[in-house]
Protein backbone atom coordinates (compact mmCIF):
# COMPACT_ATOMS: atom_id res chain seq x y z
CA UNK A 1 1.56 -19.64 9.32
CA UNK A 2 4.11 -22.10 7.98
CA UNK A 3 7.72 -20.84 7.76
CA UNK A 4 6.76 -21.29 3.44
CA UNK A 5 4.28 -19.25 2.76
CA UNK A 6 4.83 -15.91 1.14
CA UNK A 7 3.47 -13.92 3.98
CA UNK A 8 5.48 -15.75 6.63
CA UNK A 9 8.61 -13.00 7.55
CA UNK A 10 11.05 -14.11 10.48
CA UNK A 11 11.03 -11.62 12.77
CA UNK A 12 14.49 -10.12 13.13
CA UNK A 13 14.01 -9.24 9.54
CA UNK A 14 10.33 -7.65 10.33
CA UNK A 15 12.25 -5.59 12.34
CA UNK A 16 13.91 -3.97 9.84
CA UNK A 17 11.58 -3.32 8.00
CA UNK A 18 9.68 -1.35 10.18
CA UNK A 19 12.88 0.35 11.30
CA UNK A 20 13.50 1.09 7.74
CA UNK A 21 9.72 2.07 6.93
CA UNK A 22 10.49 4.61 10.45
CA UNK A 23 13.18 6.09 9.39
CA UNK A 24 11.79 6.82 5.80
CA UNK A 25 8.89 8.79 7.49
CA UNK A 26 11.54 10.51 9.87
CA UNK A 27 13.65 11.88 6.32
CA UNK A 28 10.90 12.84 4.61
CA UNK A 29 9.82 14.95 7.90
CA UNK A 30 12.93 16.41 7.48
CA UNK A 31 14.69 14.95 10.69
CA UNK A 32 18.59 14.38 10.08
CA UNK A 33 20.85 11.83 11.94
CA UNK A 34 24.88 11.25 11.59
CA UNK A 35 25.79 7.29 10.04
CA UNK A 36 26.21 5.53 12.25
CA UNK A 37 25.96 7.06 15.53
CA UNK A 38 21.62 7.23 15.48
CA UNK A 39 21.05 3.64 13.95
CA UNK A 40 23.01 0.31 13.29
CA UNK A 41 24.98 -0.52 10.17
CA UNK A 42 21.97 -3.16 9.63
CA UNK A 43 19.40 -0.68 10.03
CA UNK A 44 21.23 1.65 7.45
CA UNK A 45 21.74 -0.76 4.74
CA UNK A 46 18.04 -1.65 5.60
CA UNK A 47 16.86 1.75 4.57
CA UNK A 48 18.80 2.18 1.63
CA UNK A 49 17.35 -1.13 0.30
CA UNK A 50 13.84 0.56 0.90
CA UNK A 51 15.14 3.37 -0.90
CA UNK A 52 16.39 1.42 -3.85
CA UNK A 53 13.60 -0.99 -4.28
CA UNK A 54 10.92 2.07 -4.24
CA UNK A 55 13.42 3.58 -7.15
CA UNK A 56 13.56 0.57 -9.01
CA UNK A 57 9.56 0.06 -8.67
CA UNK A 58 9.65 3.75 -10.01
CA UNK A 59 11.18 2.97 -13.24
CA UNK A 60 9.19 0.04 -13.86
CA UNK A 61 6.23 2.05 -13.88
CA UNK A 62 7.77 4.89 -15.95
CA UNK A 63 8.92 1.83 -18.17
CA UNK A 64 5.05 0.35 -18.18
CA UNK A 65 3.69 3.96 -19.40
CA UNK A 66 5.98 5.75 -21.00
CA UNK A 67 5.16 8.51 -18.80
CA UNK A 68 4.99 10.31 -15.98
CA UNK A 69 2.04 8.71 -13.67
CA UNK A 70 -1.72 10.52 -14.09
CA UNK A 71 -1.87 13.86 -12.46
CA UNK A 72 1.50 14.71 -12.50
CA UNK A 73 2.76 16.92 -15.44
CA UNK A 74 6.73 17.30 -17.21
CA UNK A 75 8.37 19.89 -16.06
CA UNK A 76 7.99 21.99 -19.65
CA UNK A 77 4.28 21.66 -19.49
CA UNK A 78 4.27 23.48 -15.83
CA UNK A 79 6.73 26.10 -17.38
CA UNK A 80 4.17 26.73 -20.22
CA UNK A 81 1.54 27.13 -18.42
CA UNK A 82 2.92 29.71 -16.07
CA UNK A 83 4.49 31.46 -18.92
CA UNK A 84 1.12 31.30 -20.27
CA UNK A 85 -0.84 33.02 -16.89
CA UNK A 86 1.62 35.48 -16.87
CA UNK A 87 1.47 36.54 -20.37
CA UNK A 88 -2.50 37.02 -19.76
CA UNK A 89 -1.93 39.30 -16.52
């Protein structure tokens, strides 16, 4: 693939990106690791990005519907409903 085409990553930043997808899968295992001594400065800042952009992307899509996405419900709504069970118990 030409060096200009969208698709076309160099590889020591592929490599970050799959250390930053890795790590993302490790935290929301629930592993824990000390800055810096596990992973690189790079790798760190690398991570966060992912973390960042997948906010950002987030709000766009809160932005786009004005809501919550389909199938998940506001926090009040869950309260109602459970105050709702238990009031029929």
């Amino acid at each position: 693939m030409l060096p200009t085409k969208p698709g076309s990553i160099p590889q020591h930043i592929a490599s970050l990106v799959i250390q930053a997808h890795r790590m993302e899968a490790l935290f929301e295992g629930g592993a824990v690791t000390e800055y810096p001594d596990f992973y690189t400065p790079v790798e760190w800042e690398a991570f966060l990005t992912l973390k960042y952009a997948r906010a950002k992307d987030q709000e766009k899509d809160m932005a786009k519907t004005g809501a919550p996405k389909s199938g998940q419900k506001s926090q009040a709504q869950l309260e109602a409903e459970m105050k709702a069970r238990t009031q029929r118990k």
